[in-house]
Protein backbone atom coordinates (compact mmCIF):
# COMPACT_ATOMS: atom_id res chain seq x y z
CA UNK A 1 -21.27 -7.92 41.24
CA UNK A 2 -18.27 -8.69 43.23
CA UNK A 3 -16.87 -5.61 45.91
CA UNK A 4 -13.84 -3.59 44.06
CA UNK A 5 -10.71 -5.44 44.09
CA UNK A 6 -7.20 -3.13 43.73
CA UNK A 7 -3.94 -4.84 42.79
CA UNK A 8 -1.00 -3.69 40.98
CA UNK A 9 -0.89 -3.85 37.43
CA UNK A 10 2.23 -5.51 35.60
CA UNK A 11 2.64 -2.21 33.51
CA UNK A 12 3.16 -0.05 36.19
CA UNK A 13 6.09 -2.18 37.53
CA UNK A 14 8.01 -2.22 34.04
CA UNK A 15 10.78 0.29 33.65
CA UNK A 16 9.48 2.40 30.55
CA UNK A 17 11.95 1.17 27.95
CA UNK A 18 10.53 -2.48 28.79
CA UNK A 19 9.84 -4.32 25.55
CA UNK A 20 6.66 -5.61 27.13
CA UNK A 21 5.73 -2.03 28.10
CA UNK A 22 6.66 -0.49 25.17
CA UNK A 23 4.17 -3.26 23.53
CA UNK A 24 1.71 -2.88 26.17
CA UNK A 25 1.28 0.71 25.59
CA UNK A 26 0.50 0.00 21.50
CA UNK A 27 -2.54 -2.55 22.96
CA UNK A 28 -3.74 0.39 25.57
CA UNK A 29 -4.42 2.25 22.03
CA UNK A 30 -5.97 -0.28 20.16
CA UNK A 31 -8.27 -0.83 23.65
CA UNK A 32 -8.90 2.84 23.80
CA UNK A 33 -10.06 2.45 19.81
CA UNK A 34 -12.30 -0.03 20.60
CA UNK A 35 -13.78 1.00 23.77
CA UNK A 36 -14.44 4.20 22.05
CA UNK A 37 -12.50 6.31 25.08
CA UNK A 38 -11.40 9.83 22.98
CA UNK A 39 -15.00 10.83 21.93
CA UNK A 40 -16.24 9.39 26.02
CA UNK A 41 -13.26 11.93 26.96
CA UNK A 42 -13.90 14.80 24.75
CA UNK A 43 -17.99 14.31 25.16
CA UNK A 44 -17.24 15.03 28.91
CA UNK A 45 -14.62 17.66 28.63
CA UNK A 46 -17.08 19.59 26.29
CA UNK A 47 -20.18 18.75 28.81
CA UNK A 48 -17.81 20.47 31.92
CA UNK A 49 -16.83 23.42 29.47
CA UNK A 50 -19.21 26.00 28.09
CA UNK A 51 -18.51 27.39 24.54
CA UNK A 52 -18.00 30.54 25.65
CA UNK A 53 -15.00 29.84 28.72
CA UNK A 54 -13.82 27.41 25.57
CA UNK A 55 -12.27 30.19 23.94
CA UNK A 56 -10.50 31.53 26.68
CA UNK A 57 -6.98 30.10 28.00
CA UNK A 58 -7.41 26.89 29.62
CA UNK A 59 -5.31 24.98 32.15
CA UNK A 60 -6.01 21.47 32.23
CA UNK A 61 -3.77 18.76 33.83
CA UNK A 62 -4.02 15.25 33.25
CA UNK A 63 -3.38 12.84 36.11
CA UNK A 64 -1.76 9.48 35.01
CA UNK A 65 -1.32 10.87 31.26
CA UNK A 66 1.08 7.67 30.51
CA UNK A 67 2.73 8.47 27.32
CA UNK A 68 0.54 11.74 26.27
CA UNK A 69 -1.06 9.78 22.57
CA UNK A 70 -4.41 9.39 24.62
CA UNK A 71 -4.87 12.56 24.87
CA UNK A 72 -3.73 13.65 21.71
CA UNK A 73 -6.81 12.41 19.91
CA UNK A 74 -9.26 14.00 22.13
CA UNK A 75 -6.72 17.71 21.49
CA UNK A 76 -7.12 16.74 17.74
CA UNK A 77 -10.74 16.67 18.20
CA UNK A 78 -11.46 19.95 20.38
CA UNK A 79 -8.48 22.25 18.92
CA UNK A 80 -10.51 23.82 16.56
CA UNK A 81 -12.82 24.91 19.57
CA UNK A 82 -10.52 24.99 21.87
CA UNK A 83 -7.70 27.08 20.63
CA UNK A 84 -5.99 28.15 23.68
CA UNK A 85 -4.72 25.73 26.02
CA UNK A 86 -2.27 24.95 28.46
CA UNK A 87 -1.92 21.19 29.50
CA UNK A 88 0.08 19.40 31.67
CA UNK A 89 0.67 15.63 31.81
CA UNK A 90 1.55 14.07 35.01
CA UNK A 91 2.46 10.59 35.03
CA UNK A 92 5.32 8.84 37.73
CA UNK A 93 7.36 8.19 34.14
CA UNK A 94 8.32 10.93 31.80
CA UNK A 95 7.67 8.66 28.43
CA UNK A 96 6.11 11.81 26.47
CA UNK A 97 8.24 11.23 22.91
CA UNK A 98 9.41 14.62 21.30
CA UNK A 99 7.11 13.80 18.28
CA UNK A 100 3.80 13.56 20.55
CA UNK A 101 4.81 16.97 21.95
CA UNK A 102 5.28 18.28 18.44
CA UNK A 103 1.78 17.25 17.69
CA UNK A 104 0.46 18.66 20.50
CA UNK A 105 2.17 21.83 19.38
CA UNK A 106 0.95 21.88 15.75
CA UNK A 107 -2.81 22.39 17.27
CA UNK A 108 -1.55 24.86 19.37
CA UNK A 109 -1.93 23.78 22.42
CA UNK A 110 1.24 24.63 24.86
CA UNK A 111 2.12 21.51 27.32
CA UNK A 112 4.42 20.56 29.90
CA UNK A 113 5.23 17.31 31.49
CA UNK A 114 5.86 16.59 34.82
CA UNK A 115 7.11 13.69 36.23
CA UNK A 116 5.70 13.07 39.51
CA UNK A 117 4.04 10.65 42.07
CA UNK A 118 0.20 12.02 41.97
CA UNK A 119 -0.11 11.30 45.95
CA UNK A 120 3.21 13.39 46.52
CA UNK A 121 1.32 15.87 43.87
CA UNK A 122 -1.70 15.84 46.30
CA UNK A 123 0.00 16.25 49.80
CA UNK A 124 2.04 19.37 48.49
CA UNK A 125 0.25 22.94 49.50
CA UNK A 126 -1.48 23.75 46.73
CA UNK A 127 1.45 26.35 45.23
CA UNK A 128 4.14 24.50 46.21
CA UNK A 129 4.25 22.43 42.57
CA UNK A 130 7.05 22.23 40.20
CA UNK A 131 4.80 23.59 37.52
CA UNK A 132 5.33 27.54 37.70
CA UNK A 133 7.31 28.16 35.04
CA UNK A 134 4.82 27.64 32.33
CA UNK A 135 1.86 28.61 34.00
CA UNK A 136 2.67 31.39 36.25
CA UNK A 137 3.79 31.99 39.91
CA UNK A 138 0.87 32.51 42.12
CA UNK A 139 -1.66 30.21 39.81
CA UNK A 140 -3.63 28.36 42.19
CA UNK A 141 -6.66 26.70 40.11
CA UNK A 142 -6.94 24.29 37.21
CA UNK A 143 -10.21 24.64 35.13
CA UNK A 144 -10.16 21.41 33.84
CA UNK A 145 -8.86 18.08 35.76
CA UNK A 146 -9.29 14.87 33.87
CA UNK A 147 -7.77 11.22 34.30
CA UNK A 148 -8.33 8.15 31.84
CA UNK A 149 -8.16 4.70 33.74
CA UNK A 150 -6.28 5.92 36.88
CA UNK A 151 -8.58 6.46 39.72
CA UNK A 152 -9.13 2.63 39.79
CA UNK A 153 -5.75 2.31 40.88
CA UNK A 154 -6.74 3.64 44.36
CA UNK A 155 -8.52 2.83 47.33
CA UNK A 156 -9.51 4.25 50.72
CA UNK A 157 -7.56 6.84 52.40
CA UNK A 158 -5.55 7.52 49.09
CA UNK A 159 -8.30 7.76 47.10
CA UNK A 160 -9.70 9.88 49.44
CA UNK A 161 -6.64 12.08 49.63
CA UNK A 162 -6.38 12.39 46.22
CA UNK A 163 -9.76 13.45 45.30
CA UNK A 164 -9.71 16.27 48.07
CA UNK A 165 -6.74 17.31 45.91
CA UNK A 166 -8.68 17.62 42.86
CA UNK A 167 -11.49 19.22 44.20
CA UNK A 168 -9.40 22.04 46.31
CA UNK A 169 -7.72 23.09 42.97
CA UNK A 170 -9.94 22.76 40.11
CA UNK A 171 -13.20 23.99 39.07
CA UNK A 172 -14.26 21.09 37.01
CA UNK A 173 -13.11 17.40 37.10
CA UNK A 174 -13.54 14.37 34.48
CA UNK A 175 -12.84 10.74 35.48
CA UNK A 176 -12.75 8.07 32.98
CA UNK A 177 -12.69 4.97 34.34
CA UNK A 178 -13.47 0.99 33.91
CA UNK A 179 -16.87 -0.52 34.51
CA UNK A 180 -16.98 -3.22 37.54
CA UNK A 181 -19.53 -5.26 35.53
CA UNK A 182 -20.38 -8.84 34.50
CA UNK A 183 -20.03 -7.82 30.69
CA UNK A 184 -16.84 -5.41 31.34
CA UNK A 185 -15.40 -8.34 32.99
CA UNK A 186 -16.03 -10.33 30.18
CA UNK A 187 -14.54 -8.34 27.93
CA UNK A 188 -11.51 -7.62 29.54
CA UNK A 189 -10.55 -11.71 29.27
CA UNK A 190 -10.97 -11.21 25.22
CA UNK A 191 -9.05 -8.30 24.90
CA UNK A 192 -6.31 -10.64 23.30
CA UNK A 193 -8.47 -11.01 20.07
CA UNK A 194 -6.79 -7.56 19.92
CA UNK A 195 -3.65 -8.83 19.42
CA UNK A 196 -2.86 -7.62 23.31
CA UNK A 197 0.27 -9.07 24.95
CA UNK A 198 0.56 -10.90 28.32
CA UNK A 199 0.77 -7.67 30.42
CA UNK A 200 -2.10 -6.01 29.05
CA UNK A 201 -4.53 -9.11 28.91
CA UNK A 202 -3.59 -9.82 33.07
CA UNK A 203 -3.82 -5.63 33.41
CA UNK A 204 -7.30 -5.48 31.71
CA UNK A 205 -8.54 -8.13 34.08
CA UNK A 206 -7.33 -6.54 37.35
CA UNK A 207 -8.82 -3.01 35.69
CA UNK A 208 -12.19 -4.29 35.98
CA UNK A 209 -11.89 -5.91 39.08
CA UNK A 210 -10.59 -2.56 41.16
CA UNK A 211 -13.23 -0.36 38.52
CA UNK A 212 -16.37 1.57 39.70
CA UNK A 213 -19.69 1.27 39.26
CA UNK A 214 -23.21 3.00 40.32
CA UNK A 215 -22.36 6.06 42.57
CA UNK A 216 -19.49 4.94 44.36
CA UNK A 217 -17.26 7.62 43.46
CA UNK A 218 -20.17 10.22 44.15
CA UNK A 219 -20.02 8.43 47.83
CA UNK A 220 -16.59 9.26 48.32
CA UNK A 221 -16.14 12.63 46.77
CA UNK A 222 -15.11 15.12 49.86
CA UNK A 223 -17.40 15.85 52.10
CA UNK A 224 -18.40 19.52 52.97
CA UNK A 225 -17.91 20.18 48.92
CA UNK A 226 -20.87 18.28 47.88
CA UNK A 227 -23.85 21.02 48.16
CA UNK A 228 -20.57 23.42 45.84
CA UNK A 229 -20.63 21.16 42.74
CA UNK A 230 -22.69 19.52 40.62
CA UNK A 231 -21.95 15.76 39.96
CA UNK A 232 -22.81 13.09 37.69
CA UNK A 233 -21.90 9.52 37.49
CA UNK A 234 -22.88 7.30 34.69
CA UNK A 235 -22.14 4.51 32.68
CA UNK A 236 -20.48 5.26 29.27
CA UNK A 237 -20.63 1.90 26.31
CA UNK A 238 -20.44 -0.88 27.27
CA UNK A 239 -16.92 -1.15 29.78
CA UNK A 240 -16.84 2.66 31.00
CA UNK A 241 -17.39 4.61 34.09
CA UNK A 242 -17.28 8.23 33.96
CA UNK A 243 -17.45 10.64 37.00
CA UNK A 244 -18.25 14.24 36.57
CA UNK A 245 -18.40 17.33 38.59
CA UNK A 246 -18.52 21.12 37.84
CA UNK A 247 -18.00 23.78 40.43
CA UNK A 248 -21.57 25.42 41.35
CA UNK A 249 -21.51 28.84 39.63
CA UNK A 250 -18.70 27.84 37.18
CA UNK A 251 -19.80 28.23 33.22
C-alpha cells in the first residue's frame, strides 16, 4: 500500500456558512452512518473507561469536533451510563448550532465550545487554556481525549507535537481515524452513491490517502511515555483505524 499522503481537504478551506460546506457536512453524516463510526467511537470510549470511573464526573474534549452532531450520537448512546459529563468541542470554526447544544443538554451532559487552532491548543502550557470557566481554575488533566477523522490531517513534527499534547494532559486517548487500504481506498471513490457532493467525494479520497494503518501511530506516540500506557492499534470495519491508549494504573 502506497506511503501516507497529507493534503488539504476542500472542507477545511470553506468559510462555515459555505453552501458546499454546509452540504458537505450532511454527507460526513450519512458516511459516518455507513461506516458505522458512533458505535466504533462509543465501543472505544467504553473499552478506555471502567464502569465504575463511568459514574463519576468526566472531562472529555474532543479535538476537531466539526459541528458537535458526531458526537451527539455516541452521548445518546452512553448517557444513560454515563451521567455526568463535561465535554468540550474544539474545532478552528465555532459551527456548534444552539439546537445540538440543547441536545447535548437534555442527556445531561454540560459542554463548552472552543474555538481554537489544535496546534496553538498544544503549544500553550498546559493551564494556560481558555477553558477555565467551566471546568475549574487549576484543572490540569482530561480523562478522556478522543478525535474522529482528524489525526490524518497531520504529519511529522506536528503530529508529533500534537500527540505529546495529548498524552501530557490526559489519562486516556481515542483516535478514530481512516484506513490507508486498497478496499478503504476503494470505497472512498463510491462514496457518491451516497448522494455526497463534490467536496466530500475529492475529501474522502485525500482521507484515505493521508490515513493510518498497522502500528504507525503506535511508532510515533512520544517517546519516554511508552512503558506508562497501554496501547492498542487495530483495524475497525472495513475503512477504520482506531488508536488507543490508557494511562498504566488508570481504571
Amino acid at each position: 500500500m502506497m506511503a501516507r499522503r497529507v493534503a488539504p481537504e476542500t472542507l477545511d478551506q470553506l468559510a462555515p456558512a459555505d453552501p458546499a460546506a454546509i452540504r458537505s457536512r450532511r454527507d460526513l453524516l450519512r458516511v459516518h452512518r455507513a461506516m458505522g463510526t458512533r458505535a466504533i467511537l462509543a465501543r472505544g470510549w467504553q473499552d478506555l473507561v471502567s464502569g465504575g470511573v463511568a459514574r463519576l464526573p468526566l472531562r472529555i474534549l474532543e479535538l476537531g469536533a466539526g459541528d458537535g452532531r458526531l458526537l451527539l450520537g455516541v452521548a445518546r448512546e452512553l448517557a444513560p451510563h454515563w451521567p455526568c459529563v463535561h465535554l468540550t468541542l474544539l474545532d478552528q470554526q465555532d459551527i456548534v448550532s444552539p439546537a445540538t447544544l440543547a441536545a447535548y443538554a437534555a442527556l445531561g451532559w454540560t459542554v463548552q465550545v472552543q474555538r481554537d487552532d489544535v496546534l496553538a491548543w498544544a503549544a500553550r502550557p498546559d493551564e494556560a487554556r481558555p477553558d477555565e470557566g467551566l471546568l475549574g481554575a487549576g484543572l490540569q488533566r482530561w480523562d478522556l481525549i478522543s478525535t474522529a477523522l482528524f489525526l490524518h490531517h497531520f504529519e511529522g513534527d506536528p503530529l508529533d507535537r500534537l500527540l505529546a499534547a495529548v498524552a501530557s494532559r490526559s489519562d486516556r486517548f481515542f483516535a478514530y481515524e481512516p484506513r490507508r487500504s486498497s478496499m478503504a481506498l476503494l470505497g472512498s471513490h463510491l462514496v457518491g452513491v451516497l448522494g455526497a457532493n463534490a467536496v466530500t467525494r475529492e475529501d474522502a479520497v485525500l482521507s484515505v490517502q493521508a490515513g493510518f494503518r498497522g502500528e504507525e501511530i503506535s511508532a510515533i506516540w512520544p517517546r519516554g511515555t511508552t512503558s506508562a500506557w497501554n496501547t492498542r492499534e487495530f483495524a475497525a470495519g472495513m475503512f477504520s483505524h482506531c488508536f488507543s491508549a490508557r494511562r498504566a494504573g488508570i481504571e
